[in-house]
PDB file of N, CA and C in Angstrom:
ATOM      1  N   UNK A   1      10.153  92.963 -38.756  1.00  0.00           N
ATOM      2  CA  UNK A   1      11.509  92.628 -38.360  1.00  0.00           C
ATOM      3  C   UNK A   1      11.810  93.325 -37.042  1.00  0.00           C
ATOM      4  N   UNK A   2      12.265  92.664 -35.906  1.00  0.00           N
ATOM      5  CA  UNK A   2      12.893  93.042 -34.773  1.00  0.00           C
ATOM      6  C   UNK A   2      13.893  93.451 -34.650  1.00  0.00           C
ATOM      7  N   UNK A   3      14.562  94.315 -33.829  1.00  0.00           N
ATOM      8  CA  UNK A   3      15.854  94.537 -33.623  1.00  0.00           C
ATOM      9  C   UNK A   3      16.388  94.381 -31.404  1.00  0.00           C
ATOM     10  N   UNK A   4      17.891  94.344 -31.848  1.00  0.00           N
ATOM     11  CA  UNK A   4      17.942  93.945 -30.488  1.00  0.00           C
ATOM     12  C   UNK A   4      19.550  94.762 -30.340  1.00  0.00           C
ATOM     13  N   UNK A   5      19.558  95.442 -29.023  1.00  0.00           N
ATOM     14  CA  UNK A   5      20.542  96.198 -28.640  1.00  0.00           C
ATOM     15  C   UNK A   5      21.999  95.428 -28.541  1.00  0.00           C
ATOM     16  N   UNK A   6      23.103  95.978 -28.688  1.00  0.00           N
ATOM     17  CA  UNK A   6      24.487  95.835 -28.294  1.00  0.00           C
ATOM     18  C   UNK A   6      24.621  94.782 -27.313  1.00  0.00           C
ATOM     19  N   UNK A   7      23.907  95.107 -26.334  1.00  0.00           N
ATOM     20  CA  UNK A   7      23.939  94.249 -24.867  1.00  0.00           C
ATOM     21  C   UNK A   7      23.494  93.158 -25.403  1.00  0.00           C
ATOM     22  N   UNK A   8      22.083  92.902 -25.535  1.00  0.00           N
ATOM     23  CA  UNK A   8      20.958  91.457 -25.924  1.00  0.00           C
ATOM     24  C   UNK A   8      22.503  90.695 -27.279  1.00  0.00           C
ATOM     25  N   UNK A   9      23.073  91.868 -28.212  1.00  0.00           N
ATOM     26  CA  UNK A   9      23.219  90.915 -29.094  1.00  0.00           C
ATOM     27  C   UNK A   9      24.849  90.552 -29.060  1.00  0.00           C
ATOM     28  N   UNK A  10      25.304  90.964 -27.932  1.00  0.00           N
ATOM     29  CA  UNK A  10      26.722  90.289 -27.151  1.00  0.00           C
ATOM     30  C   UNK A  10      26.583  88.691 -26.510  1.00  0.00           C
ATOM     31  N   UNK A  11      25.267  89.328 -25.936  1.00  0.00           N
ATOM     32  CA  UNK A  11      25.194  87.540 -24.934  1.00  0.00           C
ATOM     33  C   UNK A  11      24.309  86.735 -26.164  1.00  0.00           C
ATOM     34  N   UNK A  12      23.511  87.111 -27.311  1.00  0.00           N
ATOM     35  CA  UNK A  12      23.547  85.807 -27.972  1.00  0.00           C
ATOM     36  C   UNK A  12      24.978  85.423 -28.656  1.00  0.00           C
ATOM     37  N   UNK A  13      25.792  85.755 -29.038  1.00  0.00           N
ATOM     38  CA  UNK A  13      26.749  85.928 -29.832  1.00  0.00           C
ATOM     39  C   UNK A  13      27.810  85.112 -28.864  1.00  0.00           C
ATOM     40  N   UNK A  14      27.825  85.930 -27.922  1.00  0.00           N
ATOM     41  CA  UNK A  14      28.658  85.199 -27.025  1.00  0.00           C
ATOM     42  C   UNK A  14      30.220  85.824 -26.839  1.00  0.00           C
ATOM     43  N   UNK A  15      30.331  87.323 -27.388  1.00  0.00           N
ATOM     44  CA  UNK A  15      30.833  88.284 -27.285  1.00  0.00           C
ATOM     45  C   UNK A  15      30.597  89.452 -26.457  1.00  0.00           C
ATOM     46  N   UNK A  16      32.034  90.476 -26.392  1.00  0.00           N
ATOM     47  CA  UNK A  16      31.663  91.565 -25.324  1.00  0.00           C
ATOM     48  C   UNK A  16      30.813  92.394 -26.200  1.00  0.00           C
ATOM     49  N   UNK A  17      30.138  93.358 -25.442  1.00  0.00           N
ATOM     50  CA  UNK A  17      29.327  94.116 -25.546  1.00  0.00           C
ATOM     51  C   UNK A  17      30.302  95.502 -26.583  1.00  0.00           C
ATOM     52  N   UNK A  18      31.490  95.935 -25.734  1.00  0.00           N
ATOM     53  CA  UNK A  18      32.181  96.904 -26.528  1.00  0.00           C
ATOM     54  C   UNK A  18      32.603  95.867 -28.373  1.00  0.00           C
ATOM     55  N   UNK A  19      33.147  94.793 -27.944  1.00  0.00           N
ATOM     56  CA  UNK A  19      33.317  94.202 -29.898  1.00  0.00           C
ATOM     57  C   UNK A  19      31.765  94.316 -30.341  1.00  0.00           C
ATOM     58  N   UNK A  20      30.958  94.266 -30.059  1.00  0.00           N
ATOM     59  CA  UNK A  20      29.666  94.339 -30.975  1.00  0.00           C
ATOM     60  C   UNK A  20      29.575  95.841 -31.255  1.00  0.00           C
ATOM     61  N   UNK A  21      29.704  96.745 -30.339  1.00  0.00           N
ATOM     62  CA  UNK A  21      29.873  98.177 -30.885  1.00  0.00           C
ATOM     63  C   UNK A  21      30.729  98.534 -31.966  1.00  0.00           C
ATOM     64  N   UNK A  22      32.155  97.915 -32.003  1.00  0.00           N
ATOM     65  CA  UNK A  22      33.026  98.202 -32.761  1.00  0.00           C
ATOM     66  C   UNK A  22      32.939  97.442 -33.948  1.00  0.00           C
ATOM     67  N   UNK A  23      32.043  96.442 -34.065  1.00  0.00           N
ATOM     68  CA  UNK A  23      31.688  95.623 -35.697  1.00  0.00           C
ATOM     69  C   UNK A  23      30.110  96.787 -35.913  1.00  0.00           C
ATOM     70  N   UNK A  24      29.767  97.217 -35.219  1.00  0.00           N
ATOM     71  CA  UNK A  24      28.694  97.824 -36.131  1.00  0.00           C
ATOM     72  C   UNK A  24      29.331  99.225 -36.796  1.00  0.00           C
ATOM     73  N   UNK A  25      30.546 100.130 -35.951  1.00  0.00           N
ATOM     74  CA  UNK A  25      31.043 100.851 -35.996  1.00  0.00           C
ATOM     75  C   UNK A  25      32.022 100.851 -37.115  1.00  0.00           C
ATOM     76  N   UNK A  26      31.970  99.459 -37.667  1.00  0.00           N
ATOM     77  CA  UNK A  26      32.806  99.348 -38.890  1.00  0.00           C
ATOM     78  C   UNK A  26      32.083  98.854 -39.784  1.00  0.00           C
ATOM     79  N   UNK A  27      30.756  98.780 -39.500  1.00  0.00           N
ATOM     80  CA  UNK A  27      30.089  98.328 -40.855  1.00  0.00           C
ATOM     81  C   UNK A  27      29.835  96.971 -40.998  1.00  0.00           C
ATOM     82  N   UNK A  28      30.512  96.109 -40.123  1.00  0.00           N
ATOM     83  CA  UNK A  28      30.545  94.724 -40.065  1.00  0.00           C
ATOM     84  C   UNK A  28      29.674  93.623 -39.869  1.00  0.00           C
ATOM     85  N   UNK A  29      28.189  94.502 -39.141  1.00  0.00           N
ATOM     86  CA  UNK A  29      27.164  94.223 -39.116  1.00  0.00           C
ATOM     87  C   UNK A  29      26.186  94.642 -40.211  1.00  0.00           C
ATOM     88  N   UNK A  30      25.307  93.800 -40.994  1.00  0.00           N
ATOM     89  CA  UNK A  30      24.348  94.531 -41.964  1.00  0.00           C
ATOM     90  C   UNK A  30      23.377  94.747 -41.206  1.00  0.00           C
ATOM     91  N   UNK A  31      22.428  95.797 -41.775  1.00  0.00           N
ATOM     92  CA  UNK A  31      21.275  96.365 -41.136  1.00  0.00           C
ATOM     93  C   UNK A  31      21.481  97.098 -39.662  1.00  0.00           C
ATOM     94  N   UNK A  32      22.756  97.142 -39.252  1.00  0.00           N
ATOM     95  CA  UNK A  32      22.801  97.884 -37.655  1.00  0.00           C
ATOM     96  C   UNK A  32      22.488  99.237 -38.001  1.00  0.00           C
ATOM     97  N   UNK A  33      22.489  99.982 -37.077  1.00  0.00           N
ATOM     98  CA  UNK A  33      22.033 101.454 -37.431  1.00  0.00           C
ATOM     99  C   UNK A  33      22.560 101.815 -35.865  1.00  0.00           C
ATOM    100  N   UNK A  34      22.601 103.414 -35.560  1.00  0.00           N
ATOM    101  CA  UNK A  34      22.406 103.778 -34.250  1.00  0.00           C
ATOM    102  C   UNK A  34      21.051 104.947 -34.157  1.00  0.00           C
ATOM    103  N   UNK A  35      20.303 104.557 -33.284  1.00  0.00           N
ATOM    104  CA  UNK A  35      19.148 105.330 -32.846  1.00  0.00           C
ATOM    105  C   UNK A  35      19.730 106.537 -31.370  1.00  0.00           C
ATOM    106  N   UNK A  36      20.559 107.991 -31.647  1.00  0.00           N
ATOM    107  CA  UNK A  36      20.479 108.280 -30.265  1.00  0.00           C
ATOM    108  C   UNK A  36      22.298 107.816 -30.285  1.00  0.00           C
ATOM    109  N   UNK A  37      22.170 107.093 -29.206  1.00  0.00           N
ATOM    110  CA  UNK A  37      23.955 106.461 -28.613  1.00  0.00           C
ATOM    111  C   UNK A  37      23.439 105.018 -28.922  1.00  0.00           C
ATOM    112  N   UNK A  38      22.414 104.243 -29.070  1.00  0.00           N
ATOM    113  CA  UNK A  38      21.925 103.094 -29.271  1.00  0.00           C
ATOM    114  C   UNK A  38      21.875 101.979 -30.454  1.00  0.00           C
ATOM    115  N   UNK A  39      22.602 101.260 -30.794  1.00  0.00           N
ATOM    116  CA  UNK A  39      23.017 100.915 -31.813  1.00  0.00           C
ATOM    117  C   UNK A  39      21.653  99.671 -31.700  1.00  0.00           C
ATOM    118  N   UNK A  40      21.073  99.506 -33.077  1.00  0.00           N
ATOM    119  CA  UNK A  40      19.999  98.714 -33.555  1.00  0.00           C
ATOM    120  C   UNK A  40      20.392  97.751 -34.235  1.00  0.00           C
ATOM    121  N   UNK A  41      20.398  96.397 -33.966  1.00  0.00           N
ATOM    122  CA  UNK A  41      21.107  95.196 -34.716  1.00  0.00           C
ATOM    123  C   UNK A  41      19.407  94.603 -34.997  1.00  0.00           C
ATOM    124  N   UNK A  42      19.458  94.097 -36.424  1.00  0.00           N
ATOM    125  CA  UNK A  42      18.697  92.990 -36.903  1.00  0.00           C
ATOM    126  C   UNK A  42      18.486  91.893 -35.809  1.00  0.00           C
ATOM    127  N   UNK A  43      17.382  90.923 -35.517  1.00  0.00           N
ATOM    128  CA  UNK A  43      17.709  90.423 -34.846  1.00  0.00           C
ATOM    129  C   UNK A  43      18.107  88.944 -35.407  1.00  0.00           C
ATOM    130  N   UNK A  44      17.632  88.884 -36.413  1.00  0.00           N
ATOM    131  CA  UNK A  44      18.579  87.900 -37.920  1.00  0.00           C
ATOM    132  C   UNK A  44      19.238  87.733 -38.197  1.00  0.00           C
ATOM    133  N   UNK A  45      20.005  89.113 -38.235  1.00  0.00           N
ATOM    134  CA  UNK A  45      21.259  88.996 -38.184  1.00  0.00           C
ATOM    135  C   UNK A  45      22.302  88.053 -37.948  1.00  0.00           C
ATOM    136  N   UNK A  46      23.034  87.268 -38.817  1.00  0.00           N
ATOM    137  CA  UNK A  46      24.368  86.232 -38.161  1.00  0.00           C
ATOM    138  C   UNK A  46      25.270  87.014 -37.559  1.00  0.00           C
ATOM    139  N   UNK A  47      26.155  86.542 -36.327  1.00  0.00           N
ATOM    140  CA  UNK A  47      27.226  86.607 -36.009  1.00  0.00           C
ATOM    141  C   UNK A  47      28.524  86.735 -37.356  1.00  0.00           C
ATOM    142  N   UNK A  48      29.151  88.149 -37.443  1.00  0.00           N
ATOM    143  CA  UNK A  48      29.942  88.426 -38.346  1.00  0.00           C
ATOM    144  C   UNK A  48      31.372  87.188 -37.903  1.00  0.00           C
ATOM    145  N   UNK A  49      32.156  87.332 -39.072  1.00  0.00           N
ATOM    146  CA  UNK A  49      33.226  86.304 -39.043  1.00  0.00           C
ATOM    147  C   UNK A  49      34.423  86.918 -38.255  1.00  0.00           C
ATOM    148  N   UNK A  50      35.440  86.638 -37.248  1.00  0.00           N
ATOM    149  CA  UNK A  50      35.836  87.473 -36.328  1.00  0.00           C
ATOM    150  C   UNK A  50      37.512  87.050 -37.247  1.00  0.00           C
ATOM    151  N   UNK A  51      38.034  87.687 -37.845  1.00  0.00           N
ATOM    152  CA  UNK A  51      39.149  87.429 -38.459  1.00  0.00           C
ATOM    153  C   UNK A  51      40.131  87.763 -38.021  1.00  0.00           C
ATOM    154  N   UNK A  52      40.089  87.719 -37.170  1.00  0.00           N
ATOM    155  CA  UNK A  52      41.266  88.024 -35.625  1.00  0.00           C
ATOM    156  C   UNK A  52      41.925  86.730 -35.736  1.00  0.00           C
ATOM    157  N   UNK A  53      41.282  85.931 -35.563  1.00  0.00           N
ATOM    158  CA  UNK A  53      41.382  84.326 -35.565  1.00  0.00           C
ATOM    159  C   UNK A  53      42.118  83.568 -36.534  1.00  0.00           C
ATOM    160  N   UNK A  54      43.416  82.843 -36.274  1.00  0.00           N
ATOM    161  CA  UNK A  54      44.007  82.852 -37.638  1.00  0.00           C
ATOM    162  C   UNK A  54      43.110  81.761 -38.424  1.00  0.00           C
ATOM    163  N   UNK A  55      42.308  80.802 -38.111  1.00  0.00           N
ATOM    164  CA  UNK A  55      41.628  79.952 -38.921  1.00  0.00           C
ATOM    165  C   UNK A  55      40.836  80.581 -39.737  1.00  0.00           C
ATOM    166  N   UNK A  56      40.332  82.105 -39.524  1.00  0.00           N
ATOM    167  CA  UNK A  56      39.561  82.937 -40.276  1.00  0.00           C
ATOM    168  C   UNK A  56      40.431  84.264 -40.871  1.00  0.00           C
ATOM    169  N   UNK A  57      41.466  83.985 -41.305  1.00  0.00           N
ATOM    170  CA  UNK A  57      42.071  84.669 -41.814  1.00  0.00           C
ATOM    171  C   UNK A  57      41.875  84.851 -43.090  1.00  0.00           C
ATOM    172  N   UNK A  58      41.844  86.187 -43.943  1.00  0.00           N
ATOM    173  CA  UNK A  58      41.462  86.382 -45.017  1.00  0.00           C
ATOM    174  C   UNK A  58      42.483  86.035 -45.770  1.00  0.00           C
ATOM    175  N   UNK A  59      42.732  85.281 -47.326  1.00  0.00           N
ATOM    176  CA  UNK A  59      43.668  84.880 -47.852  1.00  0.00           C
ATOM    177  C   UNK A  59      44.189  85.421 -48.926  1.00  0.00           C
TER     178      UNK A  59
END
């Protein structure tokens, strides 16, 4: 299994680089970890559900 940094996994996602810090920083990502200051994302990983969004609002 591969993993891929904050940066790499903003531009697949199609998000900023700081929100991918702050979903791993909350747990929001499975399998992230930080190595160092370096946060380690799965590279399998799906894109978490952004519930900011009212269509993804929890009910």
């Amino acid at each position: 299994m591969g993993y891929m940094s904050a940066s790499q996994a903003a531009e697949k996602w199609g998000i900023s680089q700081r929100r991918v810090q702050i979903l791993c920083s909350e747990d929001r990502i499975e399998g992230a970890f930080k190595v160092g200051e370096v946060w380690a994302i799965p590279e399998d990983c799906p894109k978490p559900v952004d519930y900011r969004k009212k269509e993804n609002k929890k009910k």
